[in-house]
Protein backbone atom coordinates (compact mmCIF):
# COMPACT_ATOMS: atom_id res chain seq x y z
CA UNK A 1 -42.08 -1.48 -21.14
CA UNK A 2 -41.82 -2.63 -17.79
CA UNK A 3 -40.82 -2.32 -14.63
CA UNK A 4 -37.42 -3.25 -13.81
CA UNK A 5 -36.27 -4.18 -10.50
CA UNK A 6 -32.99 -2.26 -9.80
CA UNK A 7 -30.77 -4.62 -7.47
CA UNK A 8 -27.56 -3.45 -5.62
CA UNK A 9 -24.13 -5.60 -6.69
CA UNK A 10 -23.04 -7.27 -3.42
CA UNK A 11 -19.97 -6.65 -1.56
CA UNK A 12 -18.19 -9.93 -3.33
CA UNK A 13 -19.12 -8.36 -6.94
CA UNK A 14 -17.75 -4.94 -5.89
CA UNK A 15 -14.27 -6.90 -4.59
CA UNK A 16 -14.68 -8.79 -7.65
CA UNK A 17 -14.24 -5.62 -9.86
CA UNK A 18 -12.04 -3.71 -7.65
CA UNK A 19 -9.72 -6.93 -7.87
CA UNK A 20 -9.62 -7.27 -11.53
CA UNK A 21 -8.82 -3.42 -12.01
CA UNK A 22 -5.99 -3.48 -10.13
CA UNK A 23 -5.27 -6.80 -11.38
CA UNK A 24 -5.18 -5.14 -14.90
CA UNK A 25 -3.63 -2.20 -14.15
CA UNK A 26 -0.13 -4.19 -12.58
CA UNK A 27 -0.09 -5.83 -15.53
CA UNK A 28 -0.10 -2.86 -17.62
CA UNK A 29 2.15 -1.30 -16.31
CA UNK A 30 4.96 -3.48 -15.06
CA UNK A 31 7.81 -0.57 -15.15
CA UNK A 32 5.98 1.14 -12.22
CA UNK A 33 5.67 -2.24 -9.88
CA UNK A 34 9.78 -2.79 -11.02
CA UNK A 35 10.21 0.87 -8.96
CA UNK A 36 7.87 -0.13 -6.07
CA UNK A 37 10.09 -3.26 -5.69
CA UNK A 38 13.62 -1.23 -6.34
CA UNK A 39 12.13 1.12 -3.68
CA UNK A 40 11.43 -0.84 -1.08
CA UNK A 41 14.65 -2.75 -1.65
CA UNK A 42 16.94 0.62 -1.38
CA UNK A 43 15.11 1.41 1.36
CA UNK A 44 15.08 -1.36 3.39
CA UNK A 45 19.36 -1.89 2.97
CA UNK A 46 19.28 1.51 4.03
CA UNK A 47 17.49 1.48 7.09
CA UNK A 48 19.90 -1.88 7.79
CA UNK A 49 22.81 0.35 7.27
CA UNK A 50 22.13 3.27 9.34
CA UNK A 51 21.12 0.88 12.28
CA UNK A 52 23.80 -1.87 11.72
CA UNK A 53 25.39 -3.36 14.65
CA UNK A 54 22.52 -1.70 16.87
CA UNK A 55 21.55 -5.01 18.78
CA UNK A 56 24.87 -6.10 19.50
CA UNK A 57 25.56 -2.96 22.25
CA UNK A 58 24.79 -3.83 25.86
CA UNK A 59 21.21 -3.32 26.16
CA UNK A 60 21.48 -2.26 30.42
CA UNK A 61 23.09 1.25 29.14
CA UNK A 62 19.51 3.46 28.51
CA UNK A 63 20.97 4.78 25.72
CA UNK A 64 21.53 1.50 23.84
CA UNK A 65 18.28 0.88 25.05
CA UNK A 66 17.02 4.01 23.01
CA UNK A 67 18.88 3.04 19.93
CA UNK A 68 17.26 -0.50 20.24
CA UNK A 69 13.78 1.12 20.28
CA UNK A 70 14.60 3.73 17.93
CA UNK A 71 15.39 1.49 15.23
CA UNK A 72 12.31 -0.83 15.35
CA UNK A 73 10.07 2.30 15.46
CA UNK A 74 12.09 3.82 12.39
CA UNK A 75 11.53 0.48 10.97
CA UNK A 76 7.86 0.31 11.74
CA UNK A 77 7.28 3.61 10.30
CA UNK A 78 8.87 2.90 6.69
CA UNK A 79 6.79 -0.56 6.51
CA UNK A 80 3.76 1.50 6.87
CA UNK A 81 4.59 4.39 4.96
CA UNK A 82 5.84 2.40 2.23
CA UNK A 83 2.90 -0.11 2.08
CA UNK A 84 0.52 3.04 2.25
CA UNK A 85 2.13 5.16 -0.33
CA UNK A 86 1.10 3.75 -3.67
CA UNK A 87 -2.20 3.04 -2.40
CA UNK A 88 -2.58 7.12 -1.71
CA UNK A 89 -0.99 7.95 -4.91
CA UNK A 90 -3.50 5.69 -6.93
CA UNK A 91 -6.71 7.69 -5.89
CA UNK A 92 -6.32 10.99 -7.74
CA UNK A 93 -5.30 8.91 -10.61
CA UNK A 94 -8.42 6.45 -9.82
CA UNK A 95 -10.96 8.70 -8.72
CA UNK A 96 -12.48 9.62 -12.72
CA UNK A 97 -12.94 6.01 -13.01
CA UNK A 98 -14.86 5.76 -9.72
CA UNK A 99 -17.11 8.51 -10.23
CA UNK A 100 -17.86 7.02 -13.85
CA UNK A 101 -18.54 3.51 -12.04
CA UNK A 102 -20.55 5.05 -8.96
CA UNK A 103 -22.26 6.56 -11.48
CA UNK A 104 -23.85 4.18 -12.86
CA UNK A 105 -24.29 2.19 -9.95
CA UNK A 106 -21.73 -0.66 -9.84
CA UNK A 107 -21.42 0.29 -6.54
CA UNK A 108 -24.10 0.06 -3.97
């Protein structure tokens, strides 16, 4: 035959695909972003419960102080952790369709 010049995809193709997977799979499956959202939303009015009426305490009493810095690093914490979550929960699901891809060399 031939010989045929295997080429690497680039980093934008790779982004490309990756993009248009997850693209595909949000749309699919709309009931699961619905709970991210609901999630994040419970969460979030309950983290504004527990530390209701925390900035309006006098903030030269180091205790107040402590509750002031206590609820932004609670705060902090559930942004990550809550951003980071589904992205950890996709790989096990994700990782045959990797291997199948990396497999055949869509990735470089």
């Amino acid at each position: 035959m031939g010989d045929v010049e295997k080429r690497n995809a680039t980093m934008l193709t790779q982004l490309n695909l990756l993009y248009t997977r997850e693209l595909r799979n949000v749309r699919r499956d709309v009931g699961a972003v619905a709970a991210r959202f609901g999630l994040t939303i419970f969460l979030a009015v309950l983290m504004g419960i527990i530390f209701f009426e925390v900035g309006d305490t006098d903030s030269a009493v180091p205790q107040n102080v402590q509750s002031h810095f206590g609820a932004l690093v609670m705060i902090m914490i559930m942004s990550m952790f809550g951003t980071a979550q589904p992205a950890l929960l996709a790989f096990p699901e994700e990782r045959p369709v990797f291997l199948r891809e990396y497999s055949t060399s869509h990735y470089s």
